[in-house]
PDB file of N, CA and C in Angstrom:
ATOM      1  N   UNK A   1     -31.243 -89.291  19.621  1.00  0.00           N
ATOM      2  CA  UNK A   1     -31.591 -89.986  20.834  1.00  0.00           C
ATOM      3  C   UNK A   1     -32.242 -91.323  20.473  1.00  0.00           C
ATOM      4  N   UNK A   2     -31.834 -92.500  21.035  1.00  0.00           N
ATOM      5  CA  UNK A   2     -32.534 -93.647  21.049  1.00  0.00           C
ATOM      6  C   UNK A   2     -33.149 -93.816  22.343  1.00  0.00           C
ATOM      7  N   UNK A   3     -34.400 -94.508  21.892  1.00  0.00           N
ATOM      8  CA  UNK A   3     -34.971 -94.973  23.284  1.00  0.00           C
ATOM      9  C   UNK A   3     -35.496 -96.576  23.247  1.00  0.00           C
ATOM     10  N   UNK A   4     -35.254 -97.244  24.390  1.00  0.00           N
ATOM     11  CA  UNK A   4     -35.244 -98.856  24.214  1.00  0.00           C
ATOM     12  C   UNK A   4     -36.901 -99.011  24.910  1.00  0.00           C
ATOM     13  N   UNK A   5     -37.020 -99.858  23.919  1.00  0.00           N
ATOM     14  CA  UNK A   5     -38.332-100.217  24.194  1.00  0.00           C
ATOM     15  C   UNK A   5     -38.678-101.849  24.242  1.00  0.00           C
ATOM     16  N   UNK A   6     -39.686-102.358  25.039  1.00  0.00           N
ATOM     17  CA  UNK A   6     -39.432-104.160  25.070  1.00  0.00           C
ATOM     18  C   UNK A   6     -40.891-104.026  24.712  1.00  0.00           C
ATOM     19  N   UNK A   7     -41.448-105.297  23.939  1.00  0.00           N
ATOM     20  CA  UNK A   7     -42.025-105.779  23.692  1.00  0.00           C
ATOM     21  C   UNK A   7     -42.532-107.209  24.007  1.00  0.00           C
ATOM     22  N   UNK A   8     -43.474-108.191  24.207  1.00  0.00           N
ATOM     23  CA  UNK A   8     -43.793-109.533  24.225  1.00  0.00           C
ATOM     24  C   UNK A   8     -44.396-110.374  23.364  1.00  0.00           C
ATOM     25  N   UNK A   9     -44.028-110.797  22.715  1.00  0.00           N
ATOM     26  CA  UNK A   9     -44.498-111.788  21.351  1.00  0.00           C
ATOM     27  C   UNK A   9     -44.802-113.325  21.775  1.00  0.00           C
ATOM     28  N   UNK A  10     -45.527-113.625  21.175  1.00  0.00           N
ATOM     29  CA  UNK A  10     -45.984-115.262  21.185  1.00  0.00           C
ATOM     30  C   UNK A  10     -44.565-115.898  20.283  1.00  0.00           C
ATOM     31  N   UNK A  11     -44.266-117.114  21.414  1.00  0.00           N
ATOM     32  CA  UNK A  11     -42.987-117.701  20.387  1.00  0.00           C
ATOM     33  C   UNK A  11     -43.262-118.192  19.695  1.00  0.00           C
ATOM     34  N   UNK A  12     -43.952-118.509  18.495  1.00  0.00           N
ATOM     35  CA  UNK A  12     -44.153-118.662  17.317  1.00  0.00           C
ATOM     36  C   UNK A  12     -44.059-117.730  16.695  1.00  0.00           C
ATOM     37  N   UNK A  13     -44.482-116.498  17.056  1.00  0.00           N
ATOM     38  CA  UNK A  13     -44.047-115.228  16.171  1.00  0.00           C
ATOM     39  C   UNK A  13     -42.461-115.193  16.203  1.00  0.00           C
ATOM     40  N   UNK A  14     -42.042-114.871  17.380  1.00  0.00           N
ATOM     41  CA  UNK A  14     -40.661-114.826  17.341  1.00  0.00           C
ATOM     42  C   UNK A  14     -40.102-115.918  16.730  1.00  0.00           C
ATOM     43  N   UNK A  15     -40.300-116.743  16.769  1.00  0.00           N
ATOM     44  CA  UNK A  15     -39.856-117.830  15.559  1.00  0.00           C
ATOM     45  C   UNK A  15     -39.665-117.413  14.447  1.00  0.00           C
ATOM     46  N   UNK A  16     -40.989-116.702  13.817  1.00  0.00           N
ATOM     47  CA  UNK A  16     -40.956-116.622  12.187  1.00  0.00           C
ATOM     48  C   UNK A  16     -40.090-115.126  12.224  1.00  0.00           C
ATOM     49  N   UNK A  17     -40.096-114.238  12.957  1.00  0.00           N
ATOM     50  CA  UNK A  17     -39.224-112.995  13.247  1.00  0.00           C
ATOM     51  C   UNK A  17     -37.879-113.485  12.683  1.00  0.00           C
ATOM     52  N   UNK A  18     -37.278-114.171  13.660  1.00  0.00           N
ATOM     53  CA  UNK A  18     -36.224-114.845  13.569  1.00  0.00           C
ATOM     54  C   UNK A  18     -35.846-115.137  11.948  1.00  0.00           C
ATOM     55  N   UNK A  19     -36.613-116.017  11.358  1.00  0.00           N
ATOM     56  CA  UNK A  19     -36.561-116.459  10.158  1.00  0.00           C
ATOM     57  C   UNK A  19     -36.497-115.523   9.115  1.00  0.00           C
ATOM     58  N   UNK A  20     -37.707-114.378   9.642  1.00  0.00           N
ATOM     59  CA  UNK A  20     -37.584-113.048   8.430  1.00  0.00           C
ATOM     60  C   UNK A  20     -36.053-112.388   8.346  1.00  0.00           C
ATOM     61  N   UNK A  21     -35.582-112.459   9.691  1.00  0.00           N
ATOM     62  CA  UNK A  21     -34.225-111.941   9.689  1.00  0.00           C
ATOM     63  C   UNK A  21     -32.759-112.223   8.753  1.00  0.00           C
ATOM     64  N   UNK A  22     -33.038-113.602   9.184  1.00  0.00           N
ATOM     65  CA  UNK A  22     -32.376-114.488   8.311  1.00  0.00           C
ATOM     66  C   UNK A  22     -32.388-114.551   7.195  1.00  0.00           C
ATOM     67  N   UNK A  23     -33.507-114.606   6.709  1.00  0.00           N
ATOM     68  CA  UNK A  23     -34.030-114.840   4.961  1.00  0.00           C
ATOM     69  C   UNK A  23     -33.598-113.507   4.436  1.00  0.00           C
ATOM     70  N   UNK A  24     -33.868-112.372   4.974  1.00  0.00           N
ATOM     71  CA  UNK A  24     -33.760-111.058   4.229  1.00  0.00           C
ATOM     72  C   UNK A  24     -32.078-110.237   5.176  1.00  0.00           C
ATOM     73  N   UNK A  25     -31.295-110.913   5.692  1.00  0.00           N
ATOM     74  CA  UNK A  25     -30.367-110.588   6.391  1.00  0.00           C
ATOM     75  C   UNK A  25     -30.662-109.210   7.023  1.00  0.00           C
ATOM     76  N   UNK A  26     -31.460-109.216   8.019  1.00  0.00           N
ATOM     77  CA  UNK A  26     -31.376-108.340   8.655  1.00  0.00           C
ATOM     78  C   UNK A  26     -29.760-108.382   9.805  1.00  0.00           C
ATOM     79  N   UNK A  27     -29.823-107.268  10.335  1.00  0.00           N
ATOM     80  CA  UNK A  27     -28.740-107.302  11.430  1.00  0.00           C
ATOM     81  C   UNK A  27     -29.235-108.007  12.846  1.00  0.00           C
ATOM     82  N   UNK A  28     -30.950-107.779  12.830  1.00  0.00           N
ATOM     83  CA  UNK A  28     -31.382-107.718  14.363  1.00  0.00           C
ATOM     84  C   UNK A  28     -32.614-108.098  14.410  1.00  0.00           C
ATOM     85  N   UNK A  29     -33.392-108.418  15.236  1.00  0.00           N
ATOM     86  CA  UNK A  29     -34.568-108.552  14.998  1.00  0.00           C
ATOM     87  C   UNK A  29     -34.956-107.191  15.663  1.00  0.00           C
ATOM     88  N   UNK A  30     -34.515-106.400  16.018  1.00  0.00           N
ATOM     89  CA  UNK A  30     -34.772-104.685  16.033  1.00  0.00           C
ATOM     90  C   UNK A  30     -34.524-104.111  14.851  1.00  0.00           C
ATOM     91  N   UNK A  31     -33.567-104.450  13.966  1.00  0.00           N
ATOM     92  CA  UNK A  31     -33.773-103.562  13.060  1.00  0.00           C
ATOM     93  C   UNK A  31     -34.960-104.208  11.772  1.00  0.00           C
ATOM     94  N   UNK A  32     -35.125-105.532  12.186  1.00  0.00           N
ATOM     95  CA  UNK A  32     -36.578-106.065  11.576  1.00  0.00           C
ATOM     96  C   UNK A  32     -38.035-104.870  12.066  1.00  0.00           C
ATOM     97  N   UNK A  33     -37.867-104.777  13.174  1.00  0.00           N
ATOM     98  CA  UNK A  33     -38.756-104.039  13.823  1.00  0.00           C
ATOM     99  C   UNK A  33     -39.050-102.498  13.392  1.00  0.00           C
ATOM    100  N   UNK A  34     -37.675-101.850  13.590  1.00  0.00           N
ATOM    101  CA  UNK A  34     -37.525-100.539  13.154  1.00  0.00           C
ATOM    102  C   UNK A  34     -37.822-100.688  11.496  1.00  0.00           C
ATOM    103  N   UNK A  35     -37.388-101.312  10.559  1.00  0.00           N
ATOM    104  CA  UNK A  35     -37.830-101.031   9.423  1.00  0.00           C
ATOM    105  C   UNK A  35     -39.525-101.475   8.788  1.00  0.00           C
ATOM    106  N   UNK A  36     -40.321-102.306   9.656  1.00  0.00           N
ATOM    107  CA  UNK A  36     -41.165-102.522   9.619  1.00  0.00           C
ATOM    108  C   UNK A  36     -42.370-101.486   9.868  1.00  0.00           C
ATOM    109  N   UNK A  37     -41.959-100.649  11.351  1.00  0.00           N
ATOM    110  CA  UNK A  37     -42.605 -99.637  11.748  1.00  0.00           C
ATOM    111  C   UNK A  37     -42.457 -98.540  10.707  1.00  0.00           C
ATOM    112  N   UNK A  38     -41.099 -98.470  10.013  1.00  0.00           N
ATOM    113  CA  UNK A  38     -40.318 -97.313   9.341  1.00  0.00           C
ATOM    114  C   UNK A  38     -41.595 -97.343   8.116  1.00  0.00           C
ATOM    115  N   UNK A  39     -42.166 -98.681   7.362  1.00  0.00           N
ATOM    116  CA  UNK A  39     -43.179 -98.954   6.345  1.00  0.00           C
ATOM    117  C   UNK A  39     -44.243 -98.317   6.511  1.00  0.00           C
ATOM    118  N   UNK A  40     -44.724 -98.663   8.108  1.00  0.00           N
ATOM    119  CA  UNK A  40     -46.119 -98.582   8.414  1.00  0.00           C
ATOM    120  C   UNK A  40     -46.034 -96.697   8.691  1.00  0.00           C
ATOM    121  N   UNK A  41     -45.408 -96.590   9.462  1.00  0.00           N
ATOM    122  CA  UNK A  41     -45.128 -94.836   9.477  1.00  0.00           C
ATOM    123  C   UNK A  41     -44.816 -93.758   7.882  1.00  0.00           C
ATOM    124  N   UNK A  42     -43.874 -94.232   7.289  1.00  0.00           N
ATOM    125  CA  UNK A  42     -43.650 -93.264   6.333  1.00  0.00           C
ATOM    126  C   UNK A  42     -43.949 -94.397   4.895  1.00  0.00           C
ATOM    127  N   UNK A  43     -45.429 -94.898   4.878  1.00  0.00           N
ATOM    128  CA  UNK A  43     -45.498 -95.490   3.987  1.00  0.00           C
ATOM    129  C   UNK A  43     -45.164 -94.988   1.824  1.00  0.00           C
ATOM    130  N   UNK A  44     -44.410 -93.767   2.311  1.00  0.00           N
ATOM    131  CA  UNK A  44     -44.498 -93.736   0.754  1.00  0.00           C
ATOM    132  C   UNK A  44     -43.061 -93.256   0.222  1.00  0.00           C
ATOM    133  N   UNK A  45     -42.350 -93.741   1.365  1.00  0.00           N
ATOM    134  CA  UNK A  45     -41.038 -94.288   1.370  1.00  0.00           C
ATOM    135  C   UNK A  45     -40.640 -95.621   0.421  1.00  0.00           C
ATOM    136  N   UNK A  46     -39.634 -95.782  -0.781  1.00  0.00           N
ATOM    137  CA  UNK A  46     -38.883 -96.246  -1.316  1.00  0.00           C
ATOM    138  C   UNK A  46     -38.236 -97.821  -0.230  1.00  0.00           C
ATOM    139  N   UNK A  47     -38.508 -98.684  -0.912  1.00  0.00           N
ATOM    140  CA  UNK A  47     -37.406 -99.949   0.016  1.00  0.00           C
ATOM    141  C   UNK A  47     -36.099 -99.185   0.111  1.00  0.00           C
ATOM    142  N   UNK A  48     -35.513 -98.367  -0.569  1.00  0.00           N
ATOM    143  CA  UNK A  48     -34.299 -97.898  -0.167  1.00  0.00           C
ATOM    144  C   UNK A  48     -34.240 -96.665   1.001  1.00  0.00           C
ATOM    145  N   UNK A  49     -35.837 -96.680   1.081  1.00  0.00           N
ATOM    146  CA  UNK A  49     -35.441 -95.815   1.972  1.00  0.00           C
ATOM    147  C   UNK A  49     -35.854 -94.129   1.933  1.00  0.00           C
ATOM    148  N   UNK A  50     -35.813 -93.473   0.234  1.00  0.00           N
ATOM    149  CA  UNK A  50     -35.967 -92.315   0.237  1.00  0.00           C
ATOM    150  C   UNK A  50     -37.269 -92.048  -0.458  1.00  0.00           C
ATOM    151  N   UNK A  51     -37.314 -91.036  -0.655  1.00  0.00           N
ATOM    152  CA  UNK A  51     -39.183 -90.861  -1.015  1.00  0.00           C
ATOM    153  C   UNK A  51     -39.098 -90.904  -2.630  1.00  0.00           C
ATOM    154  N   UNK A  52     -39.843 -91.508  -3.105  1.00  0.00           N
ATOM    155  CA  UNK A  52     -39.750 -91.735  -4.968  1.00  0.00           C
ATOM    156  C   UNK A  52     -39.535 -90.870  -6.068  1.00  0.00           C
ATOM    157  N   UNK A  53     -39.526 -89.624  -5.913  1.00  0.00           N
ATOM    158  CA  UNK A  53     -38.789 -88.305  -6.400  1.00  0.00           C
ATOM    159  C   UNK A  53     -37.720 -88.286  -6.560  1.00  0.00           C
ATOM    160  N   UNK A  54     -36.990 -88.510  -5.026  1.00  0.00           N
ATOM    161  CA  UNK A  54     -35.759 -88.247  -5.083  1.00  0.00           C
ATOM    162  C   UNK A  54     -35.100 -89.663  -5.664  1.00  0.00           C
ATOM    163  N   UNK A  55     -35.591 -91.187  -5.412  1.00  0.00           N
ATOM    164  CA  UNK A  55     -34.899 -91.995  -5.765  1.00  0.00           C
ATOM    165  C   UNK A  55     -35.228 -91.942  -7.228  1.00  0.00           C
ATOM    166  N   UNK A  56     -36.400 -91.369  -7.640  1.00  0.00           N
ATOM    167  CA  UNK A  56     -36.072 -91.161  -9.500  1.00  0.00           C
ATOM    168  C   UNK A  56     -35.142 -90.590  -9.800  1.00  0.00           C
ATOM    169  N   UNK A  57     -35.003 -90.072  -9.136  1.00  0.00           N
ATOM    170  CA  UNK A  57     -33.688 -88.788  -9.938  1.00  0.00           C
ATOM    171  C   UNK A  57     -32.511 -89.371  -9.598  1.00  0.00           C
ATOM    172  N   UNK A  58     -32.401 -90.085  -9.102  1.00  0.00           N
ATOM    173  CA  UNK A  58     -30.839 -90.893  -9.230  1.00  0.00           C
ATOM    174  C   UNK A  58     -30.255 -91.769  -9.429  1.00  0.00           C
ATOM    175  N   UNK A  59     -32.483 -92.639 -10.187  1.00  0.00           N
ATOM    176  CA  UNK A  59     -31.999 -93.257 -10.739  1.00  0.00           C
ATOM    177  C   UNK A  59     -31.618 -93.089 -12.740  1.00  0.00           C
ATOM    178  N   UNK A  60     -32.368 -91.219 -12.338  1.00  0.00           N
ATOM    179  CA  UNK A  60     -32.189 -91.083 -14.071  1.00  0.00           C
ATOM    180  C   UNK A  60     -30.951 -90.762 -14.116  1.00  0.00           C
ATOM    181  N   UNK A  61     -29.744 -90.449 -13.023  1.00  0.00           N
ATOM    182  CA  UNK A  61     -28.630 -90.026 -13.316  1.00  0.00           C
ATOM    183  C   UNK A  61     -28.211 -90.763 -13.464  1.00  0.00           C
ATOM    184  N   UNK A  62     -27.832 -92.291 -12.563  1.00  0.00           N
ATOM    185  CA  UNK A  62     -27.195 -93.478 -12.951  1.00  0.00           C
ATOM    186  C   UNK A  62     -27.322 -93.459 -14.684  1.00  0.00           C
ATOM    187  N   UNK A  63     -28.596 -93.664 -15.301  1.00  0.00           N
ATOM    188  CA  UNK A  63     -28.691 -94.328 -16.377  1.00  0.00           C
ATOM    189  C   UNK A  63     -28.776 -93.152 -17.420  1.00  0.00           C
ATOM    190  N   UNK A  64     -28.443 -91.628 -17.358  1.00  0.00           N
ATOM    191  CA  UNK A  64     -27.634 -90.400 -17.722  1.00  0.00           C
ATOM    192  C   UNK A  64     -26.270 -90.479 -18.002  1.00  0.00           C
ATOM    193  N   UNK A  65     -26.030 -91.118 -18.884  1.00  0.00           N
ATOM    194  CA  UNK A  65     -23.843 -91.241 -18.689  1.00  0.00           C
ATOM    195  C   UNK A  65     -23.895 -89.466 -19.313  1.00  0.00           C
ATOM    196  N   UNK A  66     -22.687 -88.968 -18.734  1.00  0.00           N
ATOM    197  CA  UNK A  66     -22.041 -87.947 -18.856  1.00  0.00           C
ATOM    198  C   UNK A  66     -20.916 -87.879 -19.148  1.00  0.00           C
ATOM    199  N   UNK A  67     -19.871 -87.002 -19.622  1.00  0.00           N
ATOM    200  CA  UNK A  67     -18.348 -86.791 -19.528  1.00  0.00           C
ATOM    201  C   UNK A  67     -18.096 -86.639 -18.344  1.00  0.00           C
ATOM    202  N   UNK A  68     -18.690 -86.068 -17.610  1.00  0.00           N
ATOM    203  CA  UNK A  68     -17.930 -85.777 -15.631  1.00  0.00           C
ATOM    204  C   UNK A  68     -18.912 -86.975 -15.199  1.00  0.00           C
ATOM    205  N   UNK A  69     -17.874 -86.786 -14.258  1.00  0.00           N
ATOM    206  CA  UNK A  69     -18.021 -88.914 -13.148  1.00  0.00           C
ATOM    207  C   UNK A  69     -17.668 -87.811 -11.713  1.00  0.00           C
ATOM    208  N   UNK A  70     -18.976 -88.530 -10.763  1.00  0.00           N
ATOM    209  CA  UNK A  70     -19.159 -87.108  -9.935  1.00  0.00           C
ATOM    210  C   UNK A  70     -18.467 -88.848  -8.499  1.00  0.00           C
ATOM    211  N   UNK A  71     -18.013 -88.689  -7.885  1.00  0.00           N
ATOM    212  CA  UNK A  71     -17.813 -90.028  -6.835  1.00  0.00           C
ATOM    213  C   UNK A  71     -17.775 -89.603  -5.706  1.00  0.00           C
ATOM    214  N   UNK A  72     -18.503 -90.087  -4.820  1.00  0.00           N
ATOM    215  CA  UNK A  72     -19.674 -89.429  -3.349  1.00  0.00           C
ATOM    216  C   UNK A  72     -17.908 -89.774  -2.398  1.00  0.00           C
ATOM    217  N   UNK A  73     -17.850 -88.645  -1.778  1.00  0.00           N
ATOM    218  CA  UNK A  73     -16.770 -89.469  -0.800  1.00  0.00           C
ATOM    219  C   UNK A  73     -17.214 -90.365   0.431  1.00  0.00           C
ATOM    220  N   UNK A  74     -18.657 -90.762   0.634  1.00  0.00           N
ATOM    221  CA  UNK A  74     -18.798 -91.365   1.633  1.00  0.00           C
ATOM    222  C   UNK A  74     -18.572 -90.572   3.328  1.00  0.00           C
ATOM    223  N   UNK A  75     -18.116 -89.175   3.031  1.00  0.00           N
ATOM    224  CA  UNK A  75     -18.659 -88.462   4.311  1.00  0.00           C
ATOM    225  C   UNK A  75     -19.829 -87.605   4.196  1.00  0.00           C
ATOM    226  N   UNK A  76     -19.949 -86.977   2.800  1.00  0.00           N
ATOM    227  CA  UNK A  76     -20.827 -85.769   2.478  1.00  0.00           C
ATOM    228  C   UNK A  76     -22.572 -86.550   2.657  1.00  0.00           C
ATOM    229  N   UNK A  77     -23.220 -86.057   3.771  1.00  0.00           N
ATOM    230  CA  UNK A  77     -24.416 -86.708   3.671  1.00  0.00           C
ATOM    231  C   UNK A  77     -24.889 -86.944   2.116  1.00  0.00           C
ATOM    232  N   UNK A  78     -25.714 -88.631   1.803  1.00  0.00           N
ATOM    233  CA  UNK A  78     -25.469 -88.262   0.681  1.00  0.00           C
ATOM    234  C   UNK A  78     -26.926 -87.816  -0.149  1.00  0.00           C
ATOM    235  N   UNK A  79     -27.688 -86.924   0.002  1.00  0.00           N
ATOM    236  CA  UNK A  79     -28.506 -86.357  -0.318  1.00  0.00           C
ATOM    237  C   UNK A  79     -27.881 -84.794  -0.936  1.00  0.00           C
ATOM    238  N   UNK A  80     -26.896 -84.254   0.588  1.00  0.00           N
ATOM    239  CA  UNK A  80     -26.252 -83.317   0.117  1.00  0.00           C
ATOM    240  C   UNK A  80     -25.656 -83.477  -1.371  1.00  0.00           C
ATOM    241  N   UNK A  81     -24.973 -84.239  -1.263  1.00  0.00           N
ATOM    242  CA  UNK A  81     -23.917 -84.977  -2.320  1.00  0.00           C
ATOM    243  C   UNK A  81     -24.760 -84.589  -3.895  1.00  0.00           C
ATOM    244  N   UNK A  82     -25.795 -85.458  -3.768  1.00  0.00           N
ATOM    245  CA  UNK A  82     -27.084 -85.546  -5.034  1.00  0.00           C
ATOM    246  C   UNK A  82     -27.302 -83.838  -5.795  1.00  0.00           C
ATOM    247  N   UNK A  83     -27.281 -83.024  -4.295  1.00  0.00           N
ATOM    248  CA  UNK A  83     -28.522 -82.030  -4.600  1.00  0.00           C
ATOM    249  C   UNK A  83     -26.681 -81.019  -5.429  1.00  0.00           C
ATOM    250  N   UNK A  84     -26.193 -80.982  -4.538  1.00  0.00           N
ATOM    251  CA  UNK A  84     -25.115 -80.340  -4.695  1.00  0.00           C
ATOM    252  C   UNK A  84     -24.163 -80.493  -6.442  1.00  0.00           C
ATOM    253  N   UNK A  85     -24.872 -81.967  -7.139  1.00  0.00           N
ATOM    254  CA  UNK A  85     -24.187 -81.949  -8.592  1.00  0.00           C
ATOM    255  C   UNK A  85     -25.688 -82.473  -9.099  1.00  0.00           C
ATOM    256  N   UNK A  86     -26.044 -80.701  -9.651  1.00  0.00           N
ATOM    257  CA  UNK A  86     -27.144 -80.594 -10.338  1.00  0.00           C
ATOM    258  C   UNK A  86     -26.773 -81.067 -11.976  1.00  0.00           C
ATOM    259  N   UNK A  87     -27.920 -81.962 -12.537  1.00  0.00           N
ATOM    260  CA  UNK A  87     -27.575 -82.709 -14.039  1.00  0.00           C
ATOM    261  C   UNK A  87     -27.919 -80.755 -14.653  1.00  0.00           C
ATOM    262  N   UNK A  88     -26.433 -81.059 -15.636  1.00  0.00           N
ATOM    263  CA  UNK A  88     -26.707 -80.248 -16.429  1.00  0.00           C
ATOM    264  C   UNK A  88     -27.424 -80.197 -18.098  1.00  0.00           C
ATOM    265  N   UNK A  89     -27.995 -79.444 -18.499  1.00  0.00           N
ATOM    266  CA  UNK A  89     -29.155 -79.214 -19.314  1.00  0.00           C
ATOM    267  C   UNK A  89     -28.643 -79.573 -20.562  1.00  0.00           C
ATOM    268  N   UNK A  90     -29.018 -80.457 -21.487  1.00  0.00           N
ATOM    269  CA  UNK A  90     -28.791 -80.276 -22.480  1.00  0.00           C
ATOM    270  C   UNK A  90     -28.936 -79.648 -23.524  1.00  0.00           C
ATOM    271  N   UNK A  91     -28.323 -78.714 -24.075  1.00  0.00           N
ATOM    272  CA  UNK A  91     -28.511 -77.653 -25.011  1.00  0.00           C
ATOM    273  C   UNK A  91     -29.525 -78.655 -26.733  1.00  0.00           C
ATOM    274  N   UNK A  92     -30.234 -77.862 -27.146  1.00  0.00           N
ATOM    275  CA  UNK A  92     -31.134 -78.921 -28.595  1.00  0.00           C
ATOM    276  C   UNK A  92     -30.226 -78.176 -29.649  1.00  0.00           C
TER     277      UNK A  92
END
């Protein structure tokens, strides 16, 4: 569910809004908004987005080369995707 919400800003803010958008290509100055709140709410959230656990771990797989090459099809949520090709153990 989305719900629309309005706000009133001094146009000088919306000015520099504007500009943040631009500079960092946002889509919107809502989704400036939504990811801003997204900071202040789940502050221990990753710029990408996921919580730092999980973005370690994928980023130790990236830099893990293996013989199997695992390639996300882009429908499988992709967390599922992650959890679902567990790194296997290396034997000593």
């Amino acid at each position: 569910m989305i719900t629309t919400i309005n706000i009133s800003l001094p146009g000088t803010m919306y000015a520099d809004a504007k500009k943040v958008v631009a500079k960092n290509k946002y889509a919107s100055i809502s989704e400036l908004f939504r990811d801003a709140l997204r900071r202040l709410l789940y502050p221990n959230l990753t710029v990408n987005g996921f919580t730092p656990e999980f973005e370690e771990e994928v980023l130790r797989r990236a830099n893990d080369p293996k013989n199997e090459v695992f390639e996300w099809d882009g429908k499988t949520p992709f967390t599922d995707f992650i959890l679902s090709h567990p790194p296997k153990l290396k034997s000593k």
